[in-house]
C-alpha atoms as a PDB file:
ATOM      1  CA  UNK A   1      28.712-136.030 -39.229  1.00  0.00           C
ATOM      2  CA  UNK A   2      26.405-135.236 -42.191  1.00  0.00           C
ATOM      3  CA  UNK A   3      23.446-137.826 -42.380  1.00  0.00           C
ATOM      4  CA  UNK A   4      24.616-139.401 -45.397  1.00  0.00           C
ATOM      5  CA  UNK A   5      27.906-139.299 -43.468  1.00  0.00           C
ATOM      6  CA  UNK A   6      26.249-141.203 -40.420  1.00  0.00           C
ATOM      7  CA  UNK A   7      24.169-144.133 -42.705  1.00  0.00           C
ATOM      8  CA  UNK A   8      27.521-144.864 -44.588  1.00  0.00           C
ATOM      9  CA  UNK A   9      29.571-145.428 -41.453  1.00  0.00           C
ATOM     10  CA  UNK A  10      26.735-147.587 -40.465  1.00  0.00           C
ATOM     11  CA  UNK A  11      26.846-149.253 -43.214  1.00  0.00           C
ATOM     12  CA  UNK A  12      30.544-150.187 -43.475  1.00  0.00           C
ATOM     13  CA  UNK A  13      30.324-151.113 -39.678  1.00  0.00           C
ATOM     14  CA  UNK A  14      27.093-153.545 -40.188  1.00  0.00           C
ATOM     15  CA  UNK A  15      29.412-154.792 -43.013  1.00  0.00           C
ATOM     16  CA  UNK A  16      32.254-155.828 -40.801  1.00  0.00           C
ATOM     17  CA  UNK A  17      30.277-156.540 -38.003  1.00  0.00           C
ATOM     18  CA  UNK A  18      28.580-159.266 -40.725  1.00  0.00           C
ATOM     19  CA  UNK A  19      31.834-160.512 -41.484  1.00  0.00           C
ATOM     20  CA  UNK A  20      32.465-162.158 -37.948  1.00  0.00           C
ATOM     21  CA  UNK A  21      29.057-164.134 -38.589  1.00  0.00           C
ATOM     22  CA  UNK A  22      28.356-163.766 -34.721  1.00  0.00           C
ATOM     23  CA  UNK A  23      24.916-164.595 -33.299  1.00  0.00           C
ATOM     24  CA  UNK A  24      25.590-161.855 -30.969  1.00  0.00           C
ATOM     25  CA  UNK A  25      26.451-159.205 -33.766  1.00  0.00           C
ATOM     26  CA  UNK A  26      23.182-160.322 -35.928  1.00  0.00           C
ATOM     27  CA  UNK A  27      21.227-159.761 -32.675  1.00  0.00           C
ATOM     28  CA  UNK A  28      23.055-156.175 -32.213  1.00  0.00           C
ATOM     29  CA  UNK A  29      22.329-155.618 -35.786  1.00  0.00           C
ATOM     30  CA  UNK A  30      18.819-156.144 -36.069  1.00  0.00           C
ATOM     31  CA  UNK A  31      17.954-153.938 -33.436  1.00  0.00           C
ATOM     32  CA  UNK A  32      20.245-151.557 -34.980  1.00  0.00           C
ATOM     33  CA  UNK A  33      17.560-148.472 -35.259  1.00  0.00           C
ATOM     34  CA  UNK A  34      17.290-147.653 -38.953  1.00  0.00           C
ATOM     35  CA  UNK A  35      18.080-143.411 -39.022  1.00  0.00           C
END
């Protein structure tokens, strides 16, 4: 994957992930390193 390839997949995945509005997920998420 290109790196614009890689942040946009991130992106839609931090986007579902939101969606389930688990503590667990926001935890996973905001120690989601930022490449």
């Amino acid at each position: 994957l290109s790196r614009e390839a890689y942040k946009k997949e991130c992106e839609l995945v931090r986007r579902e992930l939101g969606k389930l509005n688990l503590p667990h997920w926001q935890e996973y998420l905001a120690a989601w390193p930022e490449q």
